[in-house]
N, C-alpha and C. Protein backbone atom coordinates (compact mmCIF):
# COMPACT_ATOMS: atom_id res chain seq x y z
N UNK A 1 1.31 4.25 27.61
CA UNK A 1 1.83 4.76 26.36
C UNK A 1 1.08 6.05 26.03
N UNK A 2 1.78 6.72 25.46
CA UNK A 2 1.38 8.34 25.30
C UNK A 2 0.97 8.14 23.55
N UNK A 3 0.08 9.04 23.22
CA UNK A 3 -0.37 9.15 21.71
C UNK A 3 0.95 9.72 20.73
N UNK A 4 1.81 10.23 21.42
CA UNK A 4 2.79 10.17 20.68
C UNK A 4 3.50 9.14 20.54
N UNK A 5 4.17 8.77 21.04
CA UNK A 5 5.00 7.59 20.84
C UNK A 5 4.38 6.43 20.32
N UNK A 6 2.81 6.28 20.41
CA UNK A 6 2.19 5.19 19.51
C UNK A 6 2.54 5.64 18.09
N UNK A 7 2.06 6.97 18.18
CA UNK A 7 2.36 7.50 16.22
C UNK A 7 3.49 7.39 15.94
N UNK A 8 4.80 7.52 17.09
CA UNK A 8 6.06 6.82 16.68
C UNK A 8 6.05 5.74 15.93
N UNK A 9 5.58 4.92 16.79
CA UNK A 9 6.17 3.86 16.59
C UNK A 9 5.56 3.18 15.53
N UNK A 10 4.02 3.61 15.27
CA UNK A 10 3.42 3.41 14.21
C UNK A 10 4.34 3.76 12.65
N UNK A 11 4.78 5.01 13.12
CA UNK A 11 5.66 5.41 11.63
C UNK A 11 6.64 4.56 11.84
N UNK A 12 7.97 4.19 12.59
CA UNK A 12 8.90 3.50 12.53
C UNK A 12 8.49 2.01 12.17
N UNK A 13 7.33 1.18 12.57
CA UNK A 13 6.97 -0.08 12.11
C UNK A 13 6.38 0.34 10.39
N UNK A 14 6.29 0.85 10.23
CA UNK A 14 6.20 1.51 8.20
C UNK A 14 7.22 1.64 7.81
N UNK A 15 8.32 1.69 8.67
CA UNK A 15 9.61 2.17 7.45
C UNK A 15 9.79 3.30 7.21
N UNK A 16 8.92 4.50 7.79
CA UNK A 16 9.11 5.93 7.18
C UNK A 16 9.53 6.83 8.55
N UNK A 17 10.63 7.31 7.70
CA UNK A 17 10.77 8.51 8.30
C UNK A 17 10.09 9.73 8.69
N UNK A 18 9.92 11.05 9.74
CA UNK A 18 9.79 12.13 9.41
C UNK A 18 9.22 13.00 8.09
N UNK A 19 10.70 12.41 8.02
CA UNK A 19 10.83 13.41 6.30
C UNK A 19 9.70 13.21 5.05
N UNK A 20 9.93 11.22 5.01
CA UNK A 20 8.67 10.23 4.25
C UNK A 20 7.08 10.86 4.53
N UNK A 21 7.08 10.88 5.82
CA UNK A 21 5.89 11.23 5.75
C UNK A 21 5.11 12.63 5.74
N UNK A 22 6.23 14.07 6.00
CA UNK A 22 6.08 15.29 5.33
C UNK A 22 5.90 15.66 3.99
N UNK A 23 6.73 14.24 3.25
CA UNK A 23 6.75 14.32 1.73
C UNK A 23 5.10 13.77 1.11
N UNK A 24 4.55 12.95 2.30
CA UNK A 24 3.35 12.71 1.77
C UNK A 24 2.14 13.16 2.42
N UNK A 25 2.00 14.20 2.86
CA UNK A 25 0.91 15.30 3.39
C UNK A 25 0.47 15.94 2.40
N UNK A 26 -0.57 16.20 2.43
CA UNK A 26 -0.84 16.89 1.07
C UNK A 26 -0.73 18.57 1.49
N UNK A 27 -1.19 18.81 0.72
CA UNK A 27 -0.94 20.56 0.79
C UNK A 27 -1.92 21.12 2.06
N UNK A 28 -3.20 20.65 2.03
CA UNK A 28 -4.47 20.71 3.01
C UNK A 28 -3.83 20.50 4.72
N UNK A 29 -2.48 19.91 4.37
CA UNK A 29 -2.49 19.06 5.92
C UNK A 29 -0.94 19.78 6.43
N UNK A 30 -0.41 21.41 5.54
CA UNK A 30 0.77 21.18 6.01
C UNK A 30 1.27 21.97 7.45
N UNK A 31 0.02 22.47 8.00
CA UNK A 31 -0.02 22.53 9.76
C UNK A 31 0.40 20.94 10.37
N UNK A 32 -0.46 19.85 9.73
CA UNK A 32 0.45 18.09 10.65
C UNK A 32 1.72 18.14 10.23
N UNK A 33 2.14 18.86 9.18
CA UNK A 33 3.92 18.53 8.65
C UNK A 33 4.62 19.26 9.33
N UNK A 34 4.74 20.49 9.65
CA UNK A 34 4.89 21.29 10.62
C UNK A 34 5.15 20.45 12.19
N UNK A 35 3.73 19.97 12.60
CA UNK A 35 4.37 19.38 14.20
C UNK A 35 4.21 18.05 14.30
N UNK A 36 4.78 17.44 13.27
CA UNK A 36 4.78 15.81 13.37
C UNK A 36 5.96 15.63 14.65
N UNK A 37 7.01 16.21 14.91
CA UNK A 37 7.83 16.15 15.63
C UNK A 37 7.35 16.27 17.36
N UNK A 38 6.69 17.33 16.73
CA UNK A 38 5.79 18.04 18.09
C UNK A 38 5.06 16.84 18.80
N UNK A 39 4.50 16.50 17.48
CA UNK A 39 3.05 15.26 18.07
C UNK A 39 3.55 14.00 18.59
N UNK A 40 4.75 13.67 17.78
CA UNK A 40 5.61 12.50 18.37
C UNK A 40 5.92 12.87 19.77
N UNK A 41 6.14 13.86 20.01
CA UNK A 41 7.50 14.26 21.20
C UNK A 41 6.06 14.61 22.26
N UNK A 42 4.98 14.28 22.19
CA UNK A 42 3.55 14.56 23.08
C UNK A 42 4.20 16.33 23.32
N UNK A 43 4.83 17.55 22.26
CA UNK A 43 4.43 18.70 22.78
C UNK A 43 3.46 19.39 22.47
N UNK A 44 2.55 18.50 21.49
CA UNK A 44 1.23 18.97 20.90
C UNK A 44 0.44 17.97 21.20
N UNK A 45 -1.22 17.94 21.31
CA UNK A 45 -1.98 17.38 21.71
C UNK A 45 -2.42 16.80 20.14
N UNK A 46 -2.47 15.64 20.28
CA UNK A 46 -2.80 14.39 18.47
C UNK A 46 -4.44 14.89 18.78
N UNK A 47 -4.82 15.37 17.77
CA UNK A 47 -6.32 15.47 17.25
C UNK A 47 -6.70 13.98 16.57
N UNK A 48 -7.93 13.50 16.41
CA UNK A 48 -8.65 13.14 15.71
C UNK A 48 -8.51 13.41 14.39
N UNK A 49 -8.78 14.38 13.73
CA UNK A 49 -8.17 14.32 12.75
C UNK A 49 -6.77 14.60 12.20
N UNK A 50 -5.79 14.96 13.17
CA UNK A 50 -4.70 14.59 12.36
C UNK A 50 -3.93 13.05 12.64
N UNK A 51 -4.91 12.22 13.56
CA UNK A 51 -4.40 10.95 13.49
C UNK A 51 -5.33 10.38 11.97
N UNK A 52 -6.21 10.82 11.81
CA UNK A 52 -7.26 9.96 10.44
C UNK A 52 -6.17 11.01 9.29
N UNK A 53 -5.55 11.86 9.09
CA UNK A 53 -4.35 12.15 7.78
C UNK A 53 -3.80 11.48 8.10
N UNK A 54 -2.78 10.95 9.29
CA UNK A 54 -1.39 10.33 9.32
C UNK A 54 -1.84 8.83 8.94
N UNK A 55 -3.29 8.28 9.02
CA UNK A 55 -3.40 7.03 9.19
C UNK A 55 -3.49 6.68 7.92
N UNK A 56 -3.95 7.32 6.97
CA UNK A 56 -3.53 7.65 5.05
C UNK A 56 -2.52 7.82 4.51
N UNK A 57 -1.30 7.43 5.37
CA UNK A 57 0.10 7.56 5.32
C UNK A 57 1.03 6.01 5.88
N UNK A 58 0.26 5.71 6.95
CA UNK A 58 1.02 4.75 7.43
C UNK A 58 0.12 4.02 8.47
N UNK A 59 0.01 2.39 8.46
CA UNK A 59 -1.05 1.97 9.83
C UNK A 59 -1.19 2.71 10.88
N UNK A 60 -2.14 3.06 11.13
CA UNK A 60 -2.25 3.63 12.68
C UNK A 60 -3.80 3.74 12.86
N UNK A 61 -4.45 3.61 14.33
CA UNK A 61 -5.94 3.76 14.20
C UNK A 61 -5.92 5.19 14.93
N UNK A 62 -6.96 5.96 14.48
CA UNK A 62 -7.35 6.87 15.19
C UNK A 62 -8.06 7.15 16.59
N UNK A 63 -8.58 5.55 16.97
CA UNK A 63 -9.53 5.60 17.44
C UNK A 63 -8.47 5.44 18.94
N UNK A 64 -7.23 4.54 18.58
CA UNK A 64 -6.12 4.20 19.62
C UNK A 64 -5.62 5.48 19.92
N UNK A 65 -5.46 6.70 19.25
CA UNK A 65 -5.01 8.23 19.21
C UNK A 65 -5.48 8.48 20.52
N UNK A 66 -7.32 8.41 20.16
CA UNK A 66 -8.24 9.28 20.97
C UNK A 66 -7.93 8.60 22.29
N UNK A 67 -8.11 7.34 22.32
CA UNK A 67 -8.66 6.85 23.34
C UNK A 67 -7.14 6.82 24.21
N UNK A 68 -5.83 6.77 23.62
CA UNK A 68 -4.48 7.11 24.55
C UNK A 68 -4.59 8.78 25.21
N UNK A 69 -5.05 9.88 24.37
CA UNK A 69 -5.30 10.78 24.13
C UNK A 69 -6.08 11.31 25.70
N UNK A 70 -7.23 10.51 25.93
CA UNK A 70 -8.56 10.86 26.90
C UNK A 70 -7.94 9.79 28.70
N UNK A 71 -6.57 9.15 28.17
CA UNK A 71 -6.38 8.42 29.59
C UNK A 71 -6.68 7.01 29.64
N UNK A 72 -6.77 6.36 28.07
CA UNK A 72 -7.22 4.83 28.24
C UNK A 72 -6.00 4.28 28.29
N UNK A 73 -5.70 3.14 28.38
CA UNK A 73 -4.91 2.03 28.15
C UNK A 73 -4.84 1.03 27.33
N UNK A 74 -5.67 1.13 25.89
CA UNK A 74 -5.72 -0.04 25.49
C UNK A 74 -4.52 -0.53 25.08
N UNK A 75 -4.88 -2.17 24.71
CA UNK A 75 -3.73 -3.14 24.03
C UNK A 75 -2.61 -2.35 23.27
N UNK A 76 -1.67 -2.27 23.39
CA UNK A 76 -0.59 -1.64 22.44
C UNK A 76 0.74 -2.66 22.63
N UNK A 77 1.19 -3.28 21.43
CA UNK A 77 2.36 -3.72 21.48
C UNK A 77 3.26 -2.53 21.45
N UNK A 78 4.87 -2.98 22.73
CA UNK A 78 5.71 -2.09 22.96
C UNK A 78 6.66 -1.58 22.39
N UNK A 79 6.82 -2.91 20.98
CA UNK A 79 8.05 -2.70 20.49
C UNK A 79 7.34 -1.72 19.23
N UNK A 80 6.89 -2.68 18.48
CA UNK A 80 6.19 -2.26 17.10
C UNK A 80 4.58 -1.15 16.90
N UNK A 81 3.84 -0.97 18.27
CA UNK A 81 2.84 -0.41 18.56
C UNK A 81 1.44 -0.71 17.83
N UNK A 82 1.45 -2.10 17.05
CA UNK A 82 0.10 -2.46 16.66
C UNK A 82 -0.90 -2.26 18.10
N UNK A 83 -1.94 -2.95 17.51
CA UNK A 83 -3.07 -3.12 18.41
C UNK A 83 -3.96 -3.57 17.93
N UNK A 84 -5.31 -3.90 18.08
CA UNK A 84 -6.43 -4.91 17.53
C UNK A 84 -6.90 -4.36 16.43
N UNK A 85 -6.69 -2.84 16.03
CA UNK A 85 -7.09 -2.28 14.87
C UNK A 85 -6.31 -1.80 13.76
N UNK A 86 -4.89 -1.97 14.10
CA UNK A 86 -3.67 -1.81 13.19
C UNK A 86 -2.87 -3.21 13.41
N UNK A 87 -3.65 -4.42 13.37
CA UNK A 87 -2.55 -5.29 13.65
C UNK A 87 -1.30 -5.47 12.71
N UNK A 88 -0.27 -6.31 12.98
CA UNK A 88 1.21 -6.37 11.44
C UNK A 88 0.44 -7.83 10.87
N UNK A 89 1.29 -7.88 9.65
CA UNK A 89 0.40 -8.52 8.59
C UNK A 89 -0.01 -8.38 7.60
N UNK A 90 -0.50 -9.23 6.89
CA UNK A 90 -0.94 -8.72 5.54
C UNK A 90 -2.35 -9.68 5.70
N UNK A 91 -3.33 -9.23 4.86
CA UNK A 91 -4.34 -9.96 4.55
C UNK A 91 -4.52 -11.60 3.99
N UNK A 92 -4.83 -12.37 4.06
CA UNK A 92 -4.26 -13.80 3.62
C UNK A 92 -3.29 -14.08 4.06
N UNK A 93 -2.18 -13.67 4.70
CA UNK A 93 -1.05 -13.99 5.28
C UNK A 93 -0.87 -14.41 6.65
N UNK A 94 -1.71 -13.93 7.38
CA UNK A 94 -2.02 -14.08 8.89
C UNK A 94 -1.52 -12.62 9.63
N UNK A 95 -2.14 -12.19 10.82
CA UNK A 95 -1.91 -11.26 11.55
C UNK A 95 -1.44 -11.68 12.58
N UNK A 96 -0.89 -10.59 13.57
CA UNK A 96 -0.17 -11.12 14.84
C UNK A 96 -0.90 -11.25 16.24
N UNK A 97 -0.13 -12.16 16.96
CA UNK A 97 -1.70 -12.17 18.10
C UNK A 97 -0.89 -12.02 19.07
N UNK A 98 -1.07 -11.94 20.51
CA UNK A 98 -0.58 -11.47 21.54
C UNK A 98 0.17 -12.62 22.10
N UNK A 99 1.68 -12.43 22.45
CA UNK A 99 2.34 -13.14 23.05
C UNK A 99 2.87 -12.93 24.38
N UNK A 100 2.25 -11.64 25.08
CA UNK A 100 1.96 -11.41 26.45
C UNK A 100 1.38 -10.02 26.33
N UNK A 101 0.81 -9.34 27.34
CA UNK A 101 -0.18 -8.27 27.64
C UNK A 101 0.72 -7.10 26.21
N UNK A 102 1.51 -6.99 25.98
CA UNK A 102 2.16 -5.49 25.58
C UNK A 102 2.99 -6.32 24.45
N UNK A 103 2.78 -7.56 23.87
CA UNK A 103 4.07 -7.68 22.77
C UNK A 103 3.53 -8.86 21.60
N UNK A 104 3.31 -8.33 20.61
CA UNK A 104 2.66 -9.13 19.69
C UNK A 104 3.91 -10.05 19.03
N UNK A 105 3.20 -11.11 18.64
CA UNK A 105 3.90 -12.43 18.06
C UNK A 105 4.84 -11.71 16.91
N UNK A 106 4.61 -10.58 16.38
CA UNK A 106 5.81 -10.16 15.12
C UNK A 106 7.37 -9.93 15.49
N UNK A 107 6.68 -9.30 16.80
CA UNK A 107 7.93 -8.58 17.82
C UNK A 107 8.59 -9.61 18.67
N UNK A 108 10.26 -9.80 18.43
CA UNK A 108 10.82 -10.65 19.48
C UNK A 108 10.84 -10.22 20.96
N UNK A 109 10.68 -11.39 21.65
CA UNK A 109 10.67 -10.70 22.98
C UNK A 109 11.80 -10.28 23.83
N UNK A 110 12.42 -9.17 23.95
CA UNK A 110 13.59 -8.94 24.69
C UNK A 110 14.02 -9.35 26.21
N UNK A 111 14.59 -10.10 25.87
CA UNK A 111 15.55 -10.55 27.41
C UNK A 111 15.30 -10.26 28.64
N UNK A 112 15.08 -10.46 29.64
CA UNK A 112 14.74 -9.60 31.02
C UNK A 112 16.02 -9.39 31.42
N UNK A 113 15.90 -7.92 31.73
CA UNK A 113 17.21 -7.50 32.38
C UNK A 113 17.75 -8.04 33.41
N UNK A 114 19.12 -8.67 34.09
CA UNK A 114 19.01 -9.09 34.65
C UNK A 114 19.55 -7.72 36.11
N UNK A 115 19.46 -7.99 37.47
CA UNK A 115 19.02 -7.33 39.00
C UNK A 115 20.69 -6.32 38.76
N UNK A 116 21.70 -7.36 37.75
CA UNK A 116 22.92 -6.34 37.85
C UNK A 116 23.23 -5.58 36.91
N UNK A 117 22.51 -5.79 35.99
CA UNK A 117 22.43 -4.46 34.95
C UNK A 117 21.60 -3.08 35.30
């Protein structure tokens, strides 16, 4: 998984759009409003700090940014893109735990394709 498409998917598991989250950048940050598209689409390289603004906007860890960012692999669910530091959930409610390497218990698990599709 590329640092973009985690911040995808991070914004799409929030509910917000693009737009949602240009509307909530502050004035200081409106170079990230500018290439949120960019950063999604990996044609800009996700900084450190513009994953710690976006993460004041919507779950996301920074630290999952860097470390997709430098060539790691950590844990990332595929559908929804939590991970051990943005898990889904609420506090008192319970969080989600892994229901195979890449797909947390929130996320249904999709079908295996079958050899003729």
């Amino acid at each position: 998984m590329t640092p973009g498409v985690y911040i995808r998917l991070r914004r799409l598991a929030a509910g917000m759009t693009t737009q949602d989250v240009m509307r909530s950048i502050g004035v200081n940050e409106l170079r990230l409003s500018a290439s949120l598209t960019a950063l999604e689409e990996d044609r800009t390289k996700s900084s450190y700090a513009d994953a710690r603004v976006l993460a004041t906007i919507f779950p996301l860890s920074p630290a999952i940014v860097s470390e997709l960012g430098c060539g790691g692999n950590p844990p990332i669910c595929r559908s929804c893109g939590c991970s051990e530091f943005d898990p889904c959930g609420e506090p008192g409610a319970g969080y989600c735990f892994w229901q195979a390497p890449d797909l947390c218990s929130s996320c249904p698990a999709t079908p295996a394709r079958s050899a003729a599709a």
